[in-house]
C-alpha atoms as a PDB file:
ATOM      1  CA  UNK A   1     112.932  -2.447 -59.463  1.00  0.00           C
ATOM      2  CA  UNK A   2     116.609  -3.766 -59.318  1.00  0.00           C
ATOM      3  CA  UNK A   3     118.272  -2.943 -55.669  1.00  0.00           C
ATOM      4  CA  UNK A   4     120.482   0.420 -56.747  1.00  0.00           C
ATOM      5  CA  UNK A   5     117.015   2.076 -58.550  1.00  0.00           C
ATOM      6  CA  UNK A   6     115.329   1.175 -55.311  1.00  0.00           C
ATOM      7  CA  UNK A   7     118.461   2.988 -53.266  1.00  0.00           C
ATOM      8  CA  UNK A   8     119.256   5.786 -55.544  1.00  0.00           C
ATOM      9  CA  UNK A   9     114.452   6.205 -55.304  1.00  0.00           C
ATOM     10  CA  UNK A  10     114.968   6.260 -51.635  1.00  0.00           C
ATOM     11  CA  UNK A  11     118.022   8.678 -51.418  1.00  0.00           C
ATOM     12  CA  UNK A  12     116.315  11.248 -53.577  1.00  0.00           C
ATOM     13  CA  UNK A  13     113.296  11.204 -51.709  1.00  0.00           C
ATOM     14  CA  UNK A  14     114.711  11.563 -48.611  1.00  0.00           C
ATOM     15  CA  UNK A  15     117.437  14.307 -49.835  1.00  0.00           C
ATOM     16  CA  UNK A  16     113.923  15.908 -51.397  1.00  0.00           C
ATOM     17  CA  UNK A  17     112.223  15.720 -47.750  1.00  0.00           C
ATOM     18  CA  UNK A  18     115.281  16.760 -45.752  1.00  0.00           C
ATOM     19  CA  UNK A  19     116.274  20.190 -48.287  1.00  0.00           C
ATOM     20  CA  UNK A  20     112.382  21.078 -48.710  1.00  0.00           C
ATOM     21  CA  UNK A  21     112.581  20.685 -52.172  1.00  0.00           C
ATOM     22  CA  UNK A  22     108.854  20.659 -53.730  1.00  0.00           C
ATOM     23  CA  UNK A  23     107.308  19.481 -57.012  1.00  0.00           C
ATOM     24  CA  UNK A  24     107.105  23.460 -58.133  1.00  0.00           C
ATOM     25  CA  UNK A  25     110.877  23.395 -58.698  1.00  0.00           C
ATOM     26  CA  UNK A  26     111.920  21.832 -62.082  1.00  0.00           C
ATOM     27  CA  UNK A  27     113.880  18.903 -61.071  1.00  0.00           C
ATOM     28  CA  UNK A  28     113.893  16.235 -63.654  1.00  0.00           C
ATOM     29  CA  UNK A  29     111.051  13.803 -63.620  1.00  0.00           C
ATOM     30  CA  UNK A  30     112.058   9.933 -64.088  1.00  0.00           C
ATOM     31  CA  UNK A  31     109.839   9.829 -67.185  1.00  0.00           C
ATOM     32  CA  UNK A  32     111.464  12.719 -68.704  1.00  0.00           C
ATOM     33  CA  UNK A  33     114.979  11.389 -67.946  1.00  0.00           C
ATOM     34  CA  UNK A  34     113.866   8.409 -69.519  1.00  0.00           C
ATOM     35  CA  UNK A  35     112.557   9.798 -72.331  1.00  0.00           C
ATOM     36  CA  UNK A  36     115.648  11.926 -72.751  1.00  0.00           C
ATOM     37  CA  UNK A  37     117.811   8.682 -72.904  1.00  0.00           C
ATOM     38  CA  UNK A  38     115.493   6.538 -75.257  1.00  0.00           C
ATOM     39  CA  UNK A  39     115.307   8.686 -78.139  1.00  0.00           C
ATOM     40  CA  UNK A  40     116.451   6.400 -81.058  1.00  0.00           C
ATOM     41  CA  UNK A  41     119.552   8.894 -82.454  1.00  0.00           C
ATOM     42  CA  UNK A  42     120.466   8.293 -78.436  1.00  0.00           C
ATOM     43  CA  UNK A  43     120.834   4.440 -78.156  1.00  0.00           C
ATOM     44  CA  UNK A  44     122.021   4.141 -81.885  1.00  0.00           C
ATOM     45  CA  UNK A  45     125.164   6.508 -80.472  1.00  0.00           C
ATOM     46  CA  UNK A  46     125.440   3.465 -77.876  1.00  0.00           C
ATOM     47  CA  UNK A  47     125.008   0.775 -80.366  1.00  0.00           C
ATOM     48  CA  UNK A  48     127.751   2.546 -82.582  1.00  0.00           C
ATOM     49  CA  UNK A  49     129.963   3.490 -79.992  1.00  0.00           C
ATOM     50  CA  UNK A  50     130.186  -0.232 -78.625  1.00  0.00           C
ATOM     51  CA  UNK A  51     130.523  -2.094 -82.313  1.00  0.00           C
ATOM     52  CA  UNK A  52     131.289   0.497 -84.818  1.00  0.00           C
ATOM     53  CA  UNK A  53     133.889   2.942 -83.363  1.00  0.00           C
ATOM     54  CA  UNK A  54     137.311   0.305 -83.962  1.00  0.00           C
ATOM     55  CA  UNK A  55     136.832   0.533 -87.150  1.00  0.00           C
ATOM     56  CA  UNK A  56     134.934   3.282 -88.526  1.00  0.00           C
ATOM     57  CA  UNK A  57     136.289   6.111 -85.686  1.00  0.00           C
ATOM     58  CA  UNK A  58     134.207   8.601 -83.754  1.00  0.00           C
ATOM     59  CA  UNK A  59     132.894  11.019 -86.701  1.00  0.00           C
ATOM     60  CA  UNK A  60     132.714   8.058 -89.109  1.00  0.00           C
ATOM     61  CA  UNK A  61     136.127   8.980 -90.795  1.00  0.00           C
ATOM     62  CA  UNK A  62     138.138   5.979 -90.437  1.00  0.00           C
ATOM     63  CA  UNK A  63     140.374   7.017 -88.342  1.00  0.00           C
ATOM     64  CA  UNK A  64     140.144   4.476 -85.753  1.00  0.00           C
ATOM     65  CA  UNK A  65     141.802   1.478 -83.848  1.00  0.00           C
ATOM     66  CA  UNK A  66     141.720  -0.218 -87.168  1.00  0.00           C
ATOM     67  CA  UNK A  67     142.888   2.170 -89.281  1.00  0.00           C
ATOM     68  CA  UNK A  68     146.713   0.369 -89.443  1.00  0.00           C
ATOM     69  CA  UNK A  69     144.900  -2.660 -90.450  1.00  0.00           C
ATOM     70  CA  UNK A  70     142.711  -1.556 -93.104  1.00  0.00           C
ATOM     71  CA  UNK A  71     143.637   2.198 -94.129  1.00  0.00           C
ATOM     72  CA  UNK A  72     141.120   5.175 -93.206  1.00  0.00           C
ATOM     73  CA  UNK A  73     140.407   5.066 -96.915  1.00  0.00           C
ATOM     74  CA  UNK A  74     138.317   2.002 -96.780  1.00  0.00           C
ATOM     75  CA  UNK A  75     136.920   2.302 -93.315  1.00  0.00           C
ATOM     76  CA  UNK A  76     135.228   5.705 -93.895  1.00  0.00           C
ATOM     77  CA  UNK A  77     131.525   5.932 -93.800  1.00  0.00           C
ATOM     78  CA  UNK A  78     130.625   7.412 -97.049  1.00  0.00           C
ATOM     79  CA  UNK A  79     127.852   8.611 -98.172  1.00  0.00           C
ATOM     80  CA  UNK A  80     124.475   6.346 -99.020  1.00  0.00           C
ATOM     81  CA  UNK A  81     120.727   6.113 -98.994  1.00  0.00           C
ATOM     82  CA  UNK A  82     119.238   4.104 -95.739  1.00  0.00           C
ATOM     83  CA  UNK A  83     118.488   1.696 -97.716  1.00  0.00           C
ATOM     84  CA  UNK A  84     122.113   1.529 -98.836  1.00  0.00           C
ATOM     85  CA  UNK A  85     123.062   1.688 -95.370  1.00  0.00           C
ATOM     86  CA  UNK A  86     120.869  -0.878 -93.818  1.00  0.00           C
ATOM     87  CA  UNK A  87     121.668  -3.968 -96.143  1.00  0.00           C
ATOM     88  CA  UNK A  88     125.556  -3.116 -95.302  1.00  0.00           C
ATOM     89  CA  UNK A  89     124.381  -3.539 -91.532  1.00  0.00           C
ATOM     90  CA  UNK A  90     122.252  -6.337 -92.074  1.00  0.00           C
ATOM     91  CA  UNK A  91     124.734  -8.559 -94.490  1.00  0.00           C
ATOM     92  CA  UNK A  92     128.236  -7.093 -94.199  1.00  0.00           C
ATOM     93  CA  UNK A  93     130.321  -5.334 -97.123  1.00  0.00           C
ATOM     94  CA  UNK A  94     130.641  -8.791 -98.651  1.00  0.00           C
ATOM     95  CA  UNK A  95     126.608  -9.277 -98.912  1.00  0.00           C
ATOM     96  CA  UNK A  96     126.396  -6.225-100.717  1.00  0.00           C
ATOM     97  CA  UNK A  97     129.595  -6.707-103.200  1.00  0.00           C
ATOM     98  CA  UNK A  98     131.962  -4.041-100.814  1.00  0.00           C
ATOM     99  CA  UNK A  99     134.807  -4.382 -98.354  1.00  0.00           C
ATOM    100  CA  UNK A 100     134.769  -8.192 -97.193  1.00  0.00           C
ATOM    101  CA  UNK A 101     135.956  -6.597 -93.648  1.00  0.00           C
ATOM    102  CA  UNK A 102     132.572  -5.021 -92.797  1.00  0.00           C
ATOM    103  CA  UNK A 103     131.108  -8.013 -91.210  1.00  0.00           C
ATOM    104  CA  UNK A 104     127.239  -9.037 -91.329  1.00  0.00           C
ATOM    105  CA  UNK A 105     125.500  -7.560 -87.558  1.00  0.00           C
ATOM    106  CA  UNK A 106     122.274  -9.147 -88.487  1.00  0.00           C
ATOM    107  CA  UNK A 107     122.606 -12.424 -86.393  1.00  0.00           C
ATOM    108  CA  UNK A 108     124.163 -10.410 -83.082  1.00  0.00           C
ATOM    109  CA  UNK A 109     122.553  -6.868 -83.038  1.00  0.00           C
ATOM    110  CA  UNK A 110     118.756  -7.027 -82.536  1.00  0.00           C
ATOM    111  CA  UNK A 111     115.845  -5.012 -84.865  1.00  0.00           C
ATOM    112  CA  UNK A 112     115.949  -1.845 -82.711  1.00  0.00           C
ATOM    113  CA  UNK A 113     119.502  -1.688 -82.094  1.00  0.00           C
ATOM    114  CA  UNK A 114     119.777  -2.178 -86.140  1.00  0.00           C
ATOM    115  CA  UNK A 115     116.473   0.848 -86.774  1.00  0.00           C
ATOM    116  CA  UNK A 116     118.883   2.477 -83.896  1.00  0.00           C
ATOM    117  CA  UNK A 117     122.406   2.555 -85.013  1.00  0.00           C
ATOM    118  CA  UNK A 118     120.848   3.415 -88.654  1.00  0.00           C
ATOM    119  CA  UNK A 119     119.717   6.955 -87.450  1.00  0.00           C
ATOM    120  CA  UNK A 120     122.726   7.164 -85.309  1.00  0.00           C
ATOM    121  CA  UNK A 121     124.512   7.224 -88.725  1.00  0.00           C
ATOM    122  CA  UNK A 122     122.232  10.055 -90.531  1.00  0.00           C
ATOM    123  CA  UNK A 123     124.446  12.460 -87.765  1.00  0.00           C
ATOM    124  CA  UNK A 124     127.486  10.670 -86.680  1.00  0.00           C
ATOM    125  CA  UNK A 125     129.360  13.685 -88.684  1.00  0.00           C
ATOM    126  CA  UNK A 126     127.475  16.252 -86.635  1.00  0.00           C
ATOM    127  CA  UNK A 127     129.329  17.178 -83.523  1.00  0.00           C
ATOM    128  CA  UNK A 128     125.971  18.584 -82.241  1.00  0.00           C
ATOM    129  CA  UNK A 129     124.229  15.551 -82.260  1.00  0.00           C
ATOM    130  CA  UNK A 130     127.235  13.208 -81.175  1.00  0.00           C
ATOM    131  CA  UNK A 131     127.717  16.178 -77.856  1.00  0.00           C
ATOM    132  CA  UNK A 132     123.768  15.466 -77.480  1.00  0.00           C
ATOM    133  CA  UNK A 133     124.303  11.752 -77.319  1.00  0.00           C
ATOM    134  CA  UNK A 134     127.308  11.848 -74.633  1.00  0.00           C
ATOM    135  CA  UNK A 135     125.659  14.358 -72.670  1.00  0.00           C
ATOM    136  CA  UNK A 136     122.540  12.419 -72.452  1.00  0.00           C
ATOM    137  CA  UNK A 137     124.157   9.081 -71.868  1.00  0.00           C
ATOM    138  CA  UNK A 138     126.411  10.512 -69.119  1.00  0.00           C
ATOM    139  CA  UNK A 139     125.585  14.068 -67.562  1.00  0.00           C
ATOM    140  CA  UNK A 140     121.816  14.242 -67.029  1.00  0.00           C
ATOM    141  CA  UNK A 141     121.428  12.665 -64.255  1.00  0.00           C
ATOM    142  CA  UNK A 142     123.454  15.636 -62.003  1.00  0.00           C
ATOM    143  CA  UNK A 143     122.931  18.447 -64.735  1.00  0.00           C
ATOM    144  CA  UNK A 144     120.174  17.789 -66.507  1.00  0.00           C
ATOM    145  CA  UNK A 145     118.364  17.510 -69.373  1.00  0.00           C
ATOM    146  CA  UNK A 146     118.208  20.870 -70.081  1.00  0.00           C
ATOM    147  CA  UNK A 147     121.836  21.145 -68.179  1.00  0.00           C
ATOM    148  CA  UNK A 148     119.854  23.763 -65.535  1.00  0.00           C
ATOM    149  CA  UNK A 149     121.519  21.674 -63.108  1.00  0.00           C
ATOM    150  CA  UNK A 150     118.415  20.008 -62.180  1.00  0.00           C
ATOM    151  CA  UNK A 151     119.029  16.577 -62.788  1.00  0.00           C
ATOM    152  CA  UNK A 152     117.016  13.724 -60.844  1.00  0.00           C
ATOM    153  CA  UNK A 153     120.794  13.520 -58.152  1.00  0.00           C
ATOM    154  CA  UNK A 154     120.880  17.569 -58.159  1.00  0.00           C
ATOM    155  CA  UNK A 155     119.411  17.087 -54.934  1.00  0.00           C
ATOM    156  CA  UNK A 156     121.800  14.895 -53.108  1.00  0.00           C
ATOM    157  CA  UNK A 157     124.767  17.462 -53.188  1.00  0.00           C
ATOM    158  CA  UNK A 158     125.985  19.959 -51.620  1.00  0.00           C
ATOM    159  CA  UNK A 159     127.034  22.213 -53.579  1.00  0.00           C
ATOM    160  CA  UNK A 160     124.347  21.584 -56.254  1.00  0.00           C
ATOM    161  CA  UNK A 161     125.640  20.620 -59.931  1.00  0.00           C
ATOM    162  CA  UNK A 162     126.691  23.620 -62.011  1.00  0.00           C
ATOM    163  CA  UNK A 163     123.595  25.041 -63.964  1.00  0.00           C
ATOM    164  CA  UNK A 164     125.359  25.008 -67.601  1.00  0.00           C
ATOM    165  CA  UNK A 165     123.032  27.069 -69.072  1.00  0.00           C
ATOM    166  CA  UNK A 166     124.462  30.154 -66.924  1.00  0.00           C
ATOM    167  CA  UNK A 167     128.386  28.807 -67.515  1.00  0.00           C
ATOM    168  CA  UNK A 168     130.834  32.179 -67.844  1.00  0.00           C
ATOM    169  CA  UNK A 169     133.470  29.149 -68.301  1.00  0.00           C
ATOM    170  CA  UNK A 170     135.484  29.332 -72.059  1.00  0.00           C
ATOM    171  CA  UNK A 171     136.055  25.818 -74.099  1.00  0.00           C
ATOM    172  CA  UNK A 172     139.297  24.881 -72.685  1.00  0.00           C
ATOM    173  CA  UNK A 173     138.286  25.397 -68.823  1.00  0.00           C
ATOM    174  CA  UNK A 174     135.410  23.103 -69.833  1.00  0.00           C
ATOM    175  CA  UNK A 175     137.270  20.664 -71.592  1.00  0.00           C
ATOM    176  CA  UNK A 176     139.709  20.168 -68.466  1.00  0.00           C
ATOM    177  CA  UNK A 177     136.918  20.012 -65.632  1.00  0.00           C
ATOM    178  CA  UNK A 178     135.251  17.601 -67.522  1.00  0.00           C
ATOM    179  CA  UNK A 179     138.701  15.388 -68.497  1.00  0.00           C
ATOM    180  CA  UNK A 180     140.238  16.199 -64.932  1.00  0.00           C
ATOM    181  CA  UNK A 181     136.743  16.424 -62.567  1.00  0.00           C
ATOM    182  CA  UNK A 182     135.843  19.244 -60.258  1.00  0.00           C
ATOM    183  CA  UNK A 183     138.249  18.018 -57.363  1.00  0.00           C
ATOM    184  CA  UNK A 184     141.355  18.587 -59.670  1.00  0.00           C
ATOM    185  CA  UNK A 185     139.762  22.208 -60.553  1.00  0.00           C
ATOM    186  CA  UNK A 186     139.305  23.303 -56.974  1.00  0.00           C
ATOM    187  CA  UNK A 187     135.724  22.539 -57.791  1.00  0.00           C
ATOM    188  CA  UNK A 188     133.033  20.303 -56.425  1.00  0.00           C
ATOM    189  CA  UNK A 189     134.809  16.601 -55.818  1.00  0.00           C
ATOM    190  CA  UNK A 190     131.117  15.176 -56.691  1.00  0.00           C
ATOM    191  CA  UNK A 191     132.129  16.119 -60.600  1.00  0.00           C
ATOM    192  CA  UNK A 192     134.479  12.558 -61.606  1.00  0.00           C
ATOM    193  CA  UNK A 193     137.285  12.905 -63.701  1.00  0.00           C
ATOM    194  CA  UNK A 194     135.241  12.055 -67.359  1.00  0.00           C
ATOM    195  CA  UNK A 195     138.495  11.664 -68.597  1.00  0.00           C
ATOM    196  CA  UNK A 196     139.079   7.986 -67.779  1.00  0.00           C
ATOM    197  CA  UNK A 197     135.967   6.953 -69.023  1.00  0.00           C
ATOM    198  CA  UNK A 198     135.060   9.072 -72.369  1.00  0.00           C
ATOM    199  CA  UNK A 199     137.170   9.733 -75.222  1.00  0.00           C
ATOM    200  CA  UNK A 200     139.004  13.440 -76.477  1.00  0.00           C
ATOM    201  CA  UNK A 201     136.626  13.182 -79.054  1.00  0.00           C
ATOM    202  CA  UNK A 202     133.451  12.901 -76.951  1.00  0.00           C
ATOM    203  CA  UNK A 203     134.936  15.721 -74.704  1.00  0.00           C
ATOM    204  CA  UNK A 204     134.915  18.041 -77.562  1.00  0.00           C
ATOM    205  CA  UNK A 205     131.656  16.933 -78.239  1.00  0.00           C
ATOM    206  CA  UNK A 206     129.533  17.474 -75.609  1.00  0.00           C
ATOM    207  CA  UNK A 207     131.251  20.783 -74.574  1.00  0.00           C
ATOM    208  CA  UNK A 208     130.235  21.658 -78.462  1.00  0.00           C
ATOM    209  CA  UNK A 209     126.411  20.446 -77.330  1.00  0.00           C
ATOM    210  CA  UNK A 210     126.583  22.388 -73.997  1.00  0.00           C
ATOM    211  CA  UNK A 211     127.245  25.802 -75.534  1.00  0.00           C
ATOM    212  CA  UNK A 212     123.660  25.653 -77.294  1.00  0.00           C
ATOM    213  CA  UNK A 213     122.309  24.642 -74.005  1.00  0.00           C
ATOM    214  CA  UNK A 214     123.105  27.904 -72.764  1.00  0.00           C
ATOM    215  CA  UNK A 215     120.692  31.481 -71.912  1.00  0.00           C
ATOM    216  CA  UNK A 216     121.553  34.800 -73.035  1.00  0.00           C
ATOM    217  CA  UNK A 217     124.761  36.259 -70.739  1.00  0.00           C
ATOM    218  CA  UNK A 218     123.785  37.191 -67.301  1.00  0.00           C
ATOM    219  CA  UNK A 219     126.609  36.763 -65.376  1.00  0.00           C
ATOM    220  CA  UNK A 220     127.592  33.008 -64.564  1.00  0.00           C
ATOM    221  CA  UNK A 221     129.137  29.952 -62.376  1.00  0.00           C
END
């Protein structure tokens, strides 16, 4: 166990001890968190966001870094087969007679980030899905997986994260906690400005994915 999993064990136990919290209440479990983060769609989002994004963009359309370069035109993930799909991974456009820019990822990307990024592509035009993936890779740990506020660090805070699923907030207030953080929103200073770290795009996103996280209207935070 590396020294900040051993820290961040010790703090929730303690916070868990010291708030009598019990095992009845639905925090997060670490084998559900990690279960929540290890679904293959979930790292293939990773994988694309940290290879594929420059050129191809955020929902696959081109428009990207690269788009000056090479035109949206040719940079757009178009339609194929997996099969299609995975040889352009494996050996680059020019492997596969196509766009000599698409360069081969089979000597630098191992066999599950390949299987990975490969499913991440069967929904990178789904704004659900994409919202799942930055939502899972960034807000679980204080909101949840279910976004009940009961992530595995609810219990270090004072006030608790937000429970999402009971939000009376509209799309723009969301869009600007999440860009701004809770300090700038006369909210909790615990919530960090997501702003500086994820993209417009992934902002839209994930408040997209948090409205189907939410109950039936009973009043909210």
């Amino acid at each position: 166990m590396t020294r900040a999993k051993l820290l961040l064990t010790t703090a929730l136990s303690l916070a868990l001890m010291a708030g009598g919290v019990n095992s009845a209440q639905a925090i997060d479990s670490p084998k559900d968190a990690r279960e929540a983060k290890a679904k293959p769609v979930i790292r293939g989002g990773i994988v694309f966001k940290a290879y594929c994004v420059v050129c191809h963009g955020e929902i696959g359309n081109g428009v990207a870094r690269a788009t000056k370069l090479y035109g949206s035109e040719k940079l757009a993930i178009r339609p194929l087969g997996m099969h299609e799909y995975e040889k352009i991974v494996r050996l680059g456009g020019a492997g596969v007679g196509r766009s000599p820019y698409m360069p081969p990822w089979q000597e630098e990307l191992s066999e599950e980030q390949i299987s990975d990024v490969l499913t991440y592509l069967g929904v990178v035009g789904d704004q659900l899905r994409r919202g799942e993936v930055v939502f899972k890779t960034n807000c679980i740990l204080c909101h949840g997986i279910k976004g009940n506020g009961q992530g595995r660090a609810s219990v270090l805070y004072d006030p608790r994260p937000s429970d999402l699923t009971r939000s009376d907030k509209n799309d723009e207030y969301k869009k600007m906690i999440i860009t701004l953080g809770g300090e700038a929103m006369g909210r909790s200073a615990v919530m960090p400005p997501w702003g500086l770290q994820i993209s417009e795009q992934e902002i839209e996103d994930v408040v997209a994915y948090v409205k189907t996280l939410q109950a039936p209207a009973e009043g909210g935070k």
